[in-house]
Protein backbone atom coordinates (compact mmCIF):
# COMPACT_ATOMS: atom_id res chain seq x y z
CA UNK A 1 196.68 85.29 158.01
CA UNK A 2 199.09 83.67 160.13
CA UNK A 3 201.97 82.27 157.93
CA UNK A 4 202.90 78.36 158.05
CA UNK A 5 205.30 77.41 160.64
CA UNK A 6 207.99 76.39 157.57
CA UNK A 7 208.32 80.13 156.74
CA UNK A 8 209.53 80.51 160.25
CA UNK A 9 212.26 77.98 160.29
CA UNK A 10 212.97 79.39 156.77
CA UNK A 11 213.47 82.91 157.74
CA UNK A 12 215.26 81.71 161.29
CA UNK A 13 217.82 79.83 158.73
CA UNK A 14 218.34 82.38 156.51
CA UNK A 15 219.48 85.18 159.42
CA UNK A 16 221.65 82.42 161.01
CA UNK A 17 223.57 81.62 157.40
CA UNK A 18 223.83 85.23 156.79
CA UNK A 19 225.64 85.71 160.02
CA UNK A 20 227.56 82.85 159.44
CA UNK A 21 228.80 84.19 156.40
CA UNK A 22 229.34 87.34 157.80
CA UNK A 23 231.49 86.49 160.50
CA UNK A 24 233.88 83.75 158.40
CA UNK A 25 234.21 86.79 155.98
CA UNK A 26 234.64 89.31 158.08
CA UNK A 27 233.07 91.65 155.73
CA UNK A 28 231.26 94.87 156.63
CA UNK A 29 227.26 94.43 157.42
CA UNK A 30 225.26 96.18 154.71
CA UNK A 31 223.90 99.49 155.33
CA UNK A 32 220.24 98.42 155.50
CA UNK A 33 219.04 95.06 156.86
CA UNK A 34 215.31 94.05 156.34
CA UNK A 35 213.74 92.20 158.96
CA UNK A 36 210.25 91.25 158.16
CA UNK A 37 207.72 89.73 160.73
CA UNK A 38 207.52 85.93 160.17
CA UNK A 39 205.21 85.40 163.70
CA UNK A 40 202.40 87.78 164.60
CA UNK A 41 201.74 88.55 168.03
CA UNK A 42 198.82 89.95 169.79
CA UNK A 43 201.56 93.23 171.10
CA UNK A 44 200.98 96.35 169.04
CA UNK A 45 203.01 97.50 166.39
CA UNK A 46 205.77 99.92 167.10
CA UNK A 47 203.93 101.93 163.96
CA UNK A 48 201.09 102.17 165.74
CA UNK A 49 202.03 102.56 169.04
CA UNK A 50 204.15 106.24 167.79
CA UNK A 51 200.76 106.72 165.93
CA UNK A 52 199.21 106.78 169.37
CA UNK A 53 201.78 108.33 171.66
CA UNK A 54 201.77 111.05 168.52
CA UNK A 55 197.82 111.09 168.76
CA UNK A 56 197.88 112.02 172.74
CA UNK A 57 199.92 114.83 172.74
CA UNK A 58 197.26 116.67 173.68
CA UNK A 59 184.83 111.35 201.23
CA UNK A 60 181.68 109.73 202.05
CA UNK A 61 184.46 108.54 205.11
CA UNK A 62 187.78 109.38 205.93
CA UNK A 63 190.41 107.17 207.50
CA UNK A 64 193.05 109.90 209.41
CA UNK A 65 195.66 109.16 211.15
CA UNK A 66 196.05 112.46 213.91
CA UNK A 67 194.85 114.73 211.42
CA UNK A 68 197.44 113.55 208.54
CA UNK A 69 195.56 111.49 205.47
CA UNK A 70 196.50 108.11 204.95
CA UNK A 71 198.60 106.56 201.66
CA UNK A 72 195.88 106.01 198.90
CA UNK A 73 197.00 103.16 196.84
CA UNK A 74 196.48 101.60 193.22
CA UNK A 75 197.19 98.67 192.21
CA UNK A 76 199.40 98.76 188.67
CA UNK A 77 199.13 96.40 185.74
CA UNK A 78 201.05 96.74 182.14
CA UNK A 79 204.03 96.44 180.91
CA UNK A 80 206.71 99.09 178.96
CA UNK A 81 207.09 96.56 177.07
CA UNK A 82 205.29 97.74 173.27
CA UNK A 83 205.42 94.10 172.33
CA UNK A 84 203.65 92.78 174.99
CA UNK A 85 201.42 96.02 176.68
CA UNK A 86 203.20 99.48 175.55
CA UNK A 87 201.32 101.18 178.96
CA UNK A 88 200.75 100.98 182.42
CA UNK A 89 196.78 100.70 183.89
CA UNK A 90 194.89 100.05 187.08
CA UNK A 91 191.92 99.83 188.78
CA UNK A 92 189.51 101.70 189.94
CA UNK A 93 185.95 101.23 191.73
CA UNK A 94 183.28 103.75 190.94
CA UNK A 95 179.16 103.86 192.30
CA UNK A 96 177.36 101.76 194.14
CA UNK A 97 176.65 99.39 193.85
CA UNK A 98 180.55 99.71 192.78
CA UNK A 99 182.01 98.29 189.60
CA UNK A 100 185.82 97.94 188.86
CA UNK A 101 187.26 99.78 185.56
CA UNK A 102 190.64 99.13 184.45
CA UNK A 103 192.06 102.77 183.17
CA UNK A 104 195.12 103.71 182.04
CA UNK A 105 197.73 105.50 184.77
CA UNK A 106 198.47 109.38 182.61
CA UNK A 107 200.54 111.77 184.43
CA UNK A 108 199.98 113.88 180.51
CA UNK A 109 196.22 114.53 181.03
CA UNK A 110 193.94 115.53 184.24
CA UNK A 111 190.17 114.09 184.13
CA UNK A 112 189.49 109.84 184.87
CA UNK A 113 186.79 109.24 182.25
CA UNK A 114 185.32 105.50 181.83
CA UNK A 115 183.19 104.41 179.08
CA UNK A 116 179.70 105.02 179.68
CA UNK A 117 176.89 103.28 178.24
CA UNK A 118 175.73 103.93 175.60
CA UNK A 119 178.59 104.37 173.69
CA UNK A 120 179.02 105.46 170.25
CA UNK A 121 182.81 103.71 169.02
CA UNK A 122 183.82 102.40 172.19
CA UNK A 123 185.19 98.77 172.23
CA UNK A 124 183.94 95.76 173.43
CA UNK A 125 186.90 93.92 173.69
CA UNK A 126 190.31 93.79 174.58
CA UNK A 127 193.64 92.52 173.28
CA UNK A 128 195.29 92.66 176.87
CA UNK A 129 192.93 89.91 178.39
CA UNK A 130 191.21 91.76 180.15
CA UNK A 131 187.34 92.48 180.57
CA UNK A 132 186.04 95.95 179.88
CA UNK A 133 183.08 97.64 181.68
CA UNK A 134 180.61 100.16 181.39
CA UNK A 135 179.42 102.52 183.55
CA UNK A 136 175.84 103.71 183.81
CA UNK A 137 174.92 106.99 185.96
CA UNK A 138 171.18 105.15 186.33
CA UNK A 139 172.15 102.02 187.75
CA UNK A 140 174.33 104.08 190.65
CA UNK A 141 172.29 105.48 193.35
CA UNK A 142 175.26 108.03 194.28
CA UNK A 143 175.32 109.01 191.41
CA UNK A 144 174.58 112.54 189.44
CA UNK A 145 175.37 114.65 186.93
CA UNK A 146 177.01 117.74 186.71
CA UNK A 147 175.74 120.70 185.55
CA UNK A 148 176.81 123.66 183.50
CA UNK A 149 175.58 125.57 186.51
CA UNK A 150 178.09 123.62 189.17
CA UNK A 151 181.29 125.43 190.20
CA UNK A 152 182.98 122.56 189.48
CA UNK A 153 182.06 122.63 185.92
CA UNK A 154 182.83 126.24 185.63
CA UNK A 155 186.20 125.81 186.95
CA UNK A 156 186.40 123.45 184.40
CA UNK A 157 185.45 125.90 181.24
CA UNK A 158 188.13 127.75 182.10
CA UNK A 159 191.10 125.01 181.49
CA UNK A 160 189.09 124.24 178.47
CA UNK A 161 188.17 120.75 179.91
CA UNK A 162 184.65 121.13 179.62
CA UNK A 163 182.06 122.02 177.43
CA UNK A 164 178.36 123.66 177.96
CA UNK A 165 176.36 124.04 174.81
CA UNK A 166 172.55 125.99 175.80
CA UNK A 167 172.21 128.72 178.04
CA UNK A 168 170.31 127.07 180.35
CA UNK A 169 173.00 126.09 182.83
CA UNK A 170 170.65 125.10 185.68
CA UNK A 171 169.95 121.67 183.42
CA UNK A 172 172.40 121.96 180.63
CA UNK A 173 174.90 118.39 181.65
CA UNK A 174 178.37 120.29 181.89
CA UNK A 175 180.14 117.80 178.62
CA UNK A 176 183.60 117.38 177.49
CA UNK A 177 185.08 116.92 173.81
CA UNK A 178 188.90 115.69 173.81
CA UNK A 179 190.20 115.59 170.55
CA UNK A 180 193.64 114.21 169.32
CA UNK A 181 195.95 114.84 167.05
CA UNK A 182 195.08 112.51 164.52
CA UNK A 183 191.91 113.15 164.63
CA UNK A 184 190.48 110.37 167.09
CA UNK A 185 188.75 111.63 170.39
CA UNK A 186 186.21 110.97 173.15
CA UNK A 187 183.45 112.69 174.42
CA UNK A 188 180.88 112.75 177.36
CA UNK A 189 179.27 114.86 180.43
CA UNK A 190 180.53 114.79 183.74
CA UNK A 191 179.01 112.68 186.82
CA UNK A 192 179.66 112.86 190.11
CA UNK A 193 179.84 109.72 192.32
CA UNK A 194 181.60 107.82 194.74
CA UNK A 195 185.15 106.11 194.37
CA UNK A 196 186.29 102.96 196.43
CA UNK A 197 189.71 102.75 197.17
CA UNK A 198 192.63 101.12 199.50
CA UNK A 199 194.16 103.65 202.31
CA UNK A 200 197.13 102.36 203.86
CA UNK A 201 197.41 104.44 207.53
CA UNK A 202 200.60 105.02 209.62
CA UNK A 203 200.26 101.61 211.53
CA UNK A 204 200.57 99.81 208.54
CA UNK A 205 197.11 98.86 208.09
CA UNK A 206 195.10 99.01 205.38
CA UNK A 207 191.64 100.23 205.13
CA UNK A 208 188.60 100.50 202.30
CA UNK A 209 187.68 103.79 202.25
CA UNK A 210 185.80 106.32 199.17
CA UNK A 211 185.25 110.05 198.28
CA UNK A 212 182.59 111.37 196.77
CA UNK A 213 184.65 112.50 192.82
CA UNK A 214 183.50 114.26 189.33
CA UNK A 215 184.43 112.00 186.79
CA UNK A 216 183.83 111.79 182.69
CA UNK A 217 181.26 109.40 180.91
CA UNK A 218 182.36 109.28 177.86
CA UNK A 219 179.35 107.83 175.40
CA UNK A 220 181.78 108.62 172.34
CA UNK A 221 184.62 107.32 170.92
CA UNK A 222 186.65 107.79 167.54
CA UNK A 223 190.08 106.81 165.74
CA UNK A 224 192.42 104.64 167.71
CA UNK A 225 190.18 104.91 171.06
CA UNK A 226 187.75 102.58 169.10
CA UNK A 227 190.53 99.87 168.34
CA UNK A 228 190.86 96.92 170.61
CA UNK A 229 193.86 95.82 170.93
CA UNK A 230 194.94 97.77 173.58
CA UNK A 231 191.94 98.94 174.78
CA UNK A 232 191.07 100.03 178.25
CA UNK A 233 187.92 101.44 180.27
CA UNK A 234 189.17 104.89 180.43
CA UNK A 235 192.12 106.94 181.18
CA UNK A 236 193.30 108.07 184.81
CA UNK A 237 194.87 111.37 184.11
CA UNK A 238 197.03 112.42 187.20
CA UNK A 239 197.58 116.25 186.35
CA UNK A 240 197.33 119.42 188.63
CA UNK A 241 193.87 120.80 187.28
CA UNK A 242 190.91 120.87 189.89
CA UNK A 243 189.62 117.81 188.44
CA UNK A 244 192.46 115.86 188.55
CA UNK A 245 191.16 113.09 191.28
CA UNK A 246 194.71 114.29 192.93
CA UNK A 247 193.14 117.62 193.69
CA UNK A 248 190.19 116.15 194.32
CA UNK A 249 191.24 113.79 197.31
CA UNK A 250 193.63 116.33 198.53
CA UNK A 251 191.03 119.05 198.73
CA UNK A 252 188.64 116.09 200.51
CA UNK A 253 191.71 116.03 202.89
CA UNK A 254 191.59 112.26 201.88
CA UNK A 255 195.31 112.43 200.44
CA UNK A 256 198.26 114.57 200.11
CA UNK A 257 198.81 116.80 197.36
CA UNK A 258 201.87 114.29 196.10
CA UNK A 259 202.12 111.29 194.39
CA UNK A 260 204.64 108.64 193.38
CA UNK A 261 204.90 105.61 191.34
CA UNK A 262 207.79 103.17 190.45
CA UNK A 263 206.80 101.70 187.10
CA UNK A 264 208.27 98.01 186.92
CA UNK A 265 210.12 97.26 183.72
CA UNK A 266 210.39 93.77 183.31
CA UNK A 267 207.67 91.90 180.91
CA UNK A 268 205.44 90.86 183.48
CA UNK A 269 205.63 94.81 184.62
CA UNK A 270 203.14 95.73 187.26
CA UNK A 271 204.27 98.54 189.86
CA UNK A 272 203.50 100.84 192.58
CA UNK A 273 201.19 104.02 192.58
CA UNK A 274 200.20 105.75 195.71
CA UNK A 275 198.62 108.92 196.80
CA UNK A 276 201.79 109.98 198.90
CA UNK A 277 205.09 110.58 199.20
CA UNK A 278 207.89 107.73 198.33
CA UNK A 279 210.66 108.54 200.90
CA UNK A 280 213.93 106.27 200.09
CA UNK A 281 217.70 106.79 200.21
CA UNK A 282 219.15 108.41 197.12
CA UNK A 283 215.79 110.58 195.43
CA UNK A 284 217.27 113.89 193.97
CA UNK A 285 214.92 116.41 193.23
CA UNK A 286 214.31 119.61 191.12
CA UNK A 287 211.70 121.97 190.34
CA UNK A 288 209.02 121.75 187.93
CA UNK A 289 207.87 124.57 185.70
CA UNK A 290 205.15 126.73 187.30
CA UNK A 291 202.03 127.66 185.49
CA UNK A 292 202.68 124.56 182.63
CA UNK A 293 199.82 122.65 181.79
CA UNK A 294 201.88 119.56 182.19
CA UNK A 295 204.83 118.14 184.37
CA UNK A 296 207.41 120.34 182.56
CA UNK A 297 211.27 119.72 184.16
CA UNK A 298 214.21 122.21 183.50
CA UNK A 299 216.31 119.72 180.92
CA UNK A 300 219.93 121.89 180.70
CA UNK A 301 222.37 119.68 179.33
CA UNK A 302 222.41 116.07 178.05
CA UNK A 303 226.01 113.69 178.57
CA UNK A 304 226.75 110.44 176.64
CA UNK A 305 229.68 108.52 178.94
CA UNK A 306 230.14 111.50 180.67
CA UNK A 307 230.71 114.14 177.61
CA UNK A 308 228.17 116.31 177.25
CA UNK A 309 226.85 116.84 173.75
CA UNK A 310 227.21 120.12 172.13
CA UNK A 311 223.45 121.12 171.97
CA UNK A 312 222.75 124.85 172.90
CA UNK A 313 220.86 124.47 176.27
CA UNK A 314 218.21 127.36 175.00
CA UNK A 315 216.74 124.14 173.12
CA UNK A 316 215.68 123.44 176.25
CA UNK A 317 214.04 126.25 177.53
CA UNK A 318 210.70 126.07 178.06
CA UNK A 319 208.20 127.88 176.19
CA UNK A 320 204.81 126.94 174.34
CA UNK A 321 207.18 125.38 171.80
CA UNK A 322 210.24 124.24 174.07
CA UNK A 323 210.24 122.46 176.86
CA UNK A 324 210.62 118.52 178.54
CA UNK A 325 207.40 116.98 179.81
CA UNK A 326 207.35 113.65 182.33
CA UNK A 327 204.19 111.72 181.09
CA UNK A 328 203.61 108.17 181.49
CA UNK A 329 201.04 108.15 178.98
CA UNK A 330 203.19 107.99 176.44
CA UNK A 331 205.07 104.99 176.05
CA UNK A 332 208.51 105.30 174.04
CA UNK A 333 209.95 108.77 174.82
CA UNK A 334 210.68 111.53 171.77
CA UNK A 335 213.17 113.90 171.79
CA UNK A 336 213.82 117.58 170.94
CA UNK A 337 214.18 117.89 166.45
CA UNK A 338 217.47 119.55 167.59
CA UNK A 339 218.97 117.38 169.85
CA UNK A 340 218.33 114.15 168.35
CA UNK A 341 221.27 113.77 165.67
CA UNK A 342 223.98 114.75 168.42
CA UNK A 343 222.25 112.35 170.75
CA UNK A 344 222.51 109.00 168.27
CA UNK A 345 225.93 110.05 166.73
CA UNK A 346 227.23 109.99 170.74
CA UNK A 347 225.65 106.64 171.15
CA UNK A 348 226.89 105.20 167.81
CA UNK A 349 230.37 106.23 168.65
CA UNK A 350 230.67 105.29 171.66
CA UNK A 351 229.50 101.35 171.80
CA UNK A 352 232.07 98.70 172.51
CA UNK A 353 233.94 97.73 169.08
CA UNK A 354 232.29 94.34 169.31
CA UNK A 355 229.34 95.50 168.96
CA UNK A 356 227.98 95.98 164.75
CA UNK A 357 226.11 99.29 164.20
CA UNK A 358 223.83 99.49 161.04
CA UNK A 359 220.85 101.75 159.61
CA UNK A 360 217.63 100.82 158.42
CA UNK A 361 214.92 102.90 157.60
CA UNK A 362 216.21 106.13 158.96
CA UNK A 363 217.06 104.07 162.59
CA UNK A 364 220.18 103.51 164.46
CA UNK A 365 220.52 100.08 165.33
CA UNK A 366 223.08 97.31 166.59
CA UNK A 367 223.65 93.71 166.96
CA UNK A 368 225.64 92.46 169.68
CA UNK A 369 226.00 89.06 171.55
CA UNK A 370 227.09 90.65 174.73
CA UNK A 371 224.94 92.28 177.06
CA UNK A 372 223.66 95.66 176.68
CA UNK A 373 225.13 97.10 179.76
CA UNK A 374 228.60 95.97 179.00
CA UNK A 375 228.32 97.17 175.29
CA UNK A 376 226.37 100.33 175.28
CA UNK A 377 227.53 103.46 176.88
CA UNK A 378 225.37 105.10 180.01
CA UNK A 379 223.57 108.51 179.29
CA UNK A 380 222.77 111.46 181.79
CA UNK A 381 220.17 113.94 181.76
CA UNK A 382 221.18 117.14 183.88
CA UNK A 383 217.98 119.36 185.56
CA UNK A 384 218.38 122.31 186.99
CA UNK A 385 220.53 122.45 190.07
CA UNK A 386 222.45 120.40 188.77
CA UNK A 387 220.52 117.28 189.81
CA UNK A 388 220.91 114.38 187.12
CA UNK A 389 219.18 111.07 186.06
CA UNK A 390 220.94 108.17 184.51
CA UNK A 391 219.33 107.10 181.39
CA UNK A 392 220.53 103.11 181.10
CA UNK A 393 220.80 101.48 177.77
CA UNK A 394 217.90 99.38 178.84
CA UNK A 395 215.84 102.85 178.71
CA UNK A 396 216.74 103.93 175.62
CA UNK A 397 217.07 101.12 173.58
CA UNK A 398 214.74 98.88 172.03
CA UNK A 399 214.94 94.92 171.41
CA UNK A 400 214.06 94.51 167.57
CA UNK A 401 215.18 90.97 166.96
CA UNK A 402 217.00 88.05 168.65
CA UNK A 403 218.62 84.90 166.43
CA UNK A 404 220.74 82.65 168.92
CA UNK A 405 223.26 84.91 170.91
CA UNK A 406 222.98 87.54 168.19
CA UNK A 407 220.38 90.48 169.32
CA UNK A 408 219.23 93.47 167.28
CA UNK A 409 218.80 96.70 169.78
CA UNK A 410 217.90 100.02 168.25
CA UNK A 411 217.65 103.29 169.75
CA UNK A 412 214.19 103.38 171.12
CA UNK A 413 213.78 107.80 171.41
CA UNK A 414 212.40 109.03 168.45
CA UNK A 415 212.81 112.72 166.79
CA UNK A 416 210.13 114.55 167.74
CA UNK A 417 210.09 116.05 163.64
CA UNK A 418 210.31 119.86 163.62
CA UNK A 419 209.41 120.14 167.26
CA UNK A 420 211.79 121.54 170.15
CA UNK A 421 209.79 119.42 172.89
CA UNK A 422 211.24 116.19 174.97
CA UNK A 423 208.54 113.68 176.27
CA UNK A 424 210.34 111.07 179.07
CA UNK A 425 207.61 108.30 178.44
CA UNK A 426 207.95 105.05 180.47
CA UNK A 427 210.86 103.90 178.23
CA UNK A 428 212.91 106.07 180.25
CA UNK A 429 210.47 105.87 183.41
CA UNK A 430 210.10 102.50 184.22
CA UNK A 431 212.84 101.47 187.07
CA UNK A 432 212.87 104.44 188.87
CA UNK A 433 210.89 105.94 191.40
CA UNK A 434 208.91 109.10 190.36
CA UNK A 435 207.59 111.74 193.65
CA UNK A 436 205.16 114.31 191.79
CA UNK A 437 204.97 116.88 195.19
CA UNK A 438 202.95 119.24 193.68
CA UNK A 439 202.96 120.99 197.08
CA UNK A 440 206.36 122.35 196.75
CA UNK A 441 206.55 122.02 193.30
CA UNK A 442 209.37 119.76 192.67
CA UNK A 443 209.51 116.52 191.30
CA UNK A 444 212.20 113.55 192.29
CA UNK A 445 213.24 110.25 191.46
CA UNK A 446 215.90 107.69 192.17
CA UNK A 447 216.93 104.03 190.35
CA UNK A 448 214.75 101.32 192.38
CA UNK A 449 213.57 97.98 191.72
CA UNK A 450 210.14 98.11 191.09
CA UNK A 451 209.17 94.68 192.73
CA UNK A 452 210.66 95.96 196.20
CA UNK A 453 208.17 97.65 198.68
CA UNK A 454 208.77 101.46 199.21
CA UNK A 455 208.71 104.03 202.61
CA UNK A 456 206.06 106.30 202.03
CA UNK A 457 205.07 109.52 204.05
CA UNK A 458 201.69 111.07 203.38
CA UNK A 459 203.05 114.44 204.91
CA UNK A 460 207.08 116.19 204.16
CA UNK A 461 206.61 117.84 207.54
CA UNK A 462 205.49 114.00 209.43
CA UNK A 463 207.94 110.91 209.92
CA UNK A 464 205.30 108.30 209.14
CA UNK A 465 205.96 105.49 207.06
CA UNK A 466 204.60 102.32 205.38
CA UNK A 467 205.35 99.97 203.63
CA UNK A 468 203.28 99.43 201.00
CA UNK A 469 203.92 97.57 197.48
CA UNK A 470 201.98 94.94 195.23
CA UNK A 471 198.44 95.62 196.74
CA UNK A 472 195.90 93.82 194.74
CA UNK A 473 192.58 95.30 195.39
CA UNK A 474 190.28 92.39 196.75
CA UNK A 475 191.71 89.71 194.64
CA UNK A 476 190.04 90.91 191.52
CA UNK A 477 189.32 87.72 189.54
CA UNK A 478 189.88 90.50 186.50
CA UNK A 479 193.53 90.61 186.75
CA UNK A 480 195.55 90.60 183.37
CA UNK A 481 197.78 87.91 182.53
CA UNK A 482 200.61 89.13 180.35
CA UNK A 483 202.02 85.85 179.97
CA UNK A 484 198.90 85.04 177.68
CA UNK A 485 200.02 87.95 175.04
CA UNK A 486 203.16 86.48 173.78
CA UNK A 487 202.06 83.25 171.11
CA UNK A 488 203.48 79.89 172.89
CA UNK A 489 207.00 78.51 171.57
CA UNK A 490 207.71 81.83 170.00
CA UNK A 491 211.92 82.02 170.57
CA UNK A 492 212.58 83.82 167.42
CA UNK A 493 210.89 87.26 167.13
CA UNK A 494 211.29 89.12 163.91
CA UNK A 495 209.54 92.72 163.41
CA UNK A 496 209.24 95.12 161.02
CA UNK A 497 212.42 98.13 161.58
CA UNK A 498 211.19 101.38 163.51
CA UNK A 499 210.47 103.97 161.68
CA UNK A 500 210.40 107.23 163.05
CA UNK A 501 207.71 109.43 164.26
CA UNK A 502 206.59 112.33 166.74
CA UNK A 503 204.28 113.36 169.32
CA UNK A 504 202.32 112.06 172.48
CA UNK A 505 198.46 111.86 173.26
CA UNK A 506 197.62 114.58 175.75
């Protein structure tokens, strides 16, 4: 029930005499301040959106330019933001005749699946503005479905991303079950059928072109997938399995086996993704983990201003328990049980003194007037070879609360409880440029503005660029507007305190 517009004014008054007082008293801020939410908004709640990072950790004709694939490119919707999107998304055009699904952009899982219909649980509607779709294998006439018989599915058993269920595998559909941690899920067969796509080539042209792809129908959904608020047709999982639509395209020859994205982080968000390599002054690079099932990075050391904290860099290793993951599909970012006390007490201590530092609910927060890069101190994350990426306050802090010139900001990371493993969701990803070259194995990334176009190179050992940037795939007329998800004449926002959690959907 949204509250009258008197408790807003009443609330608004309240903070503002309370920091009156404060100030003209000079007294120290109370260990605990309770903010409660006096304006709803149609952004998800910061409870609910650690609920669901917790619950996911778990060519029909080819356009080449001399024999090197061309730069396939996505267009990127969504925002970092958790009060306004909390993810990233784009489109993509399956069948034919061919139907646009908007699915969300996971470098923490490897299989696209859309909603198929029917579907048991799946949402209608969505709380991002946007216009969810349905596929249907019958109304395609590309399509068809896998079997448990097809090599494809096969490969598939093995990663455990697929399930057959009878013995007969000549008609047996080759299915899938992907459950959560919290119990939600989605389920479906595999199809195989044709995917549209933009392919920018070497002379800076851009060209429609499609692959023939395995893909999941899922006709089953459960827990938070059901939920609309932030609901989506699918998710885009851009892993290194053989059904990742990477290896897919690359193994078409369609696209290289690399791909980059620069997530944007201001509220209107948006970005690039392509099927390529982002070449641009100042990427630093270091190798990811062989044989990990996701985009596991060799974290050694962690510095606040420079100091490193004293954490024992074994906490880092990885292992089945250890280890830090890069996935955009989560959306705040959680670090190791270990690590986390060393990393807030560094922060706390080393803000500028006019800047107030208070708990609530097991959170470290502040409330400054001054910006956050002049109050709060910069933090480093060191890789192995001693490559390092800056961490600024604006990726690891989170805006709670704003009265006048007086903002709350709390620390954004969360403890991943009684679990050695860091997740760098797109709190600490968006702004920066992110090459996954899965072909040497090495991952890089450098500060960028995300608004900018970008050199990309669909080969290491070729010097062909584009430029390539805010594609929008033939004007879709289903384009999100953000602006539309934050209530009009809203200045004051007022939210509930974080309170901690774990985990990210995989």
């Amino acid at each position: 029930m949204r509250p009258p517009e008197v408790a807003v004014v009443a609330v608004a008054a309240l903070l503002l005499v309370a920091a009156a007082a404060a100030a003209e008293s000079a007294a120290p801020l109370p260990a605990a301040l309770r903010l409660e939410r006096a304006v709803p908004h149609k952004g998800v709640a910061l409870e609910e959106l650690k609920r669901r990072d917790a619950a996911r950790h778990r060519v029909s004709r080819r356009r080449l330019l001399g024999g090197v694939a061309g730069v396939v490119d996505f267009p990127v919707e969504g925002s970092a933001n958790p009060y306004m999107v909390g993810l990233y998304f784009t489109r993509v055009k399956l069948g034919n005749p061919a139907k646009e699904f908007f699915v969300q952009i996971d470098t923490g899982s490897d299989i696209l699946w859309v909603t198929c219909s029917p579907c048991t649980g799946c949402p209608t509607s969505s709380g991002l503005n946007i216009q969810l779709e349905s596929f249907s294998p019958d109304s395609s006439s590309t399509s068809s479905r896998i079997t448990c018989s097809d090599d494809r599915c096969t490969a598939a058993l093995q990663t455990g991303e697929a399930v057959c269920q009878t013995s007969d595998s000549s008609s047996s559909p080759c299915g899938y079950t992907f459950t959560y941690g919290d119990g939600s899920g989605t389920s479906g067969y595999y199809v195989s059928d044709t995917m549209f796509f933009e392919t920018v080539m070497g002379n800076e042209q851009t060209a429609n072109s499609s692959a023939s792809i395995v893909f999941g129908c899922s006709n089953s959904q459960s827990g938070d997938l059901t939920k609309a608020d932030r609901a989506v047709d699918g998710i885009f999982g851009f892993g290194q399995h053989q059904l990742s639509v990477v290896s897919q395209l690359n193994s078409l020859g369609v696209s290289p086996k690399v791909f980059s994205h620069c997530l944007k982080g201001s509220d209107n968000g948006g970005g690039i993704l392509v099927l390529g390599e982002i070449v641009e002054p100042g990427l630093v690079y270091t190798p990811l983990v062989p044989s990990q099932p996701h985009y596991n990075l060799n974290l050694e050391s962690i510095a606040v201003n420079g100091q490193k904290l004293s954490i024992d860099s074994s906490l880092f290793t990885t292992s089945n328990t250890q280890g830090t993951i890069v996935d955009s599909g989560t959306t705040l970012a959680y670090l190791a049980d270990g690590a986390y006390d060393p990393f807030v007490s560094a922060i706390a201590a080393a803000v500028s003194p006019s800047v107030r530092s208070l708990v609530s609910k097991g959170s470290q927060c502040f409330i400054t007037s001054s910006s956050v890069d002049s109050s709060f101190p910069t933090v480093t994350l060191y890789f192995m070879g001693g490559v390092a990426m800056t961490v600024k306050p604006e990726n690891y802090l989170l805006q709670q609360a704003s009265v006048d010139n007086n903002v709350l900001w709390c620390i954004g990371w969360q403890r991943n409880q009684g679990q050695e493993i860091t997740i760098l969701g797109d709190l600490v990803l968006k702004d920066k440029i992110f090459v996954y070259d899965l072909a040497n194995m090495r991952m890089g990334w450098a500060d960028y503005d995300c608004s900018m176009s970008v050199n990309v190179t669909t080969s290491s050992g070729k010097n062909q660029y584009v430029n390539t940037g805010q594609f929008d795939v033939n004007g879709s007329a289903r384009r999100a507007s953000y602006k539309s998800l934050i209530p009009a004449g809203v200045v004051t926002m007022l939210v509930h305190m974080l309170i901690l959690g774990s985990g990210s959907r995989r």
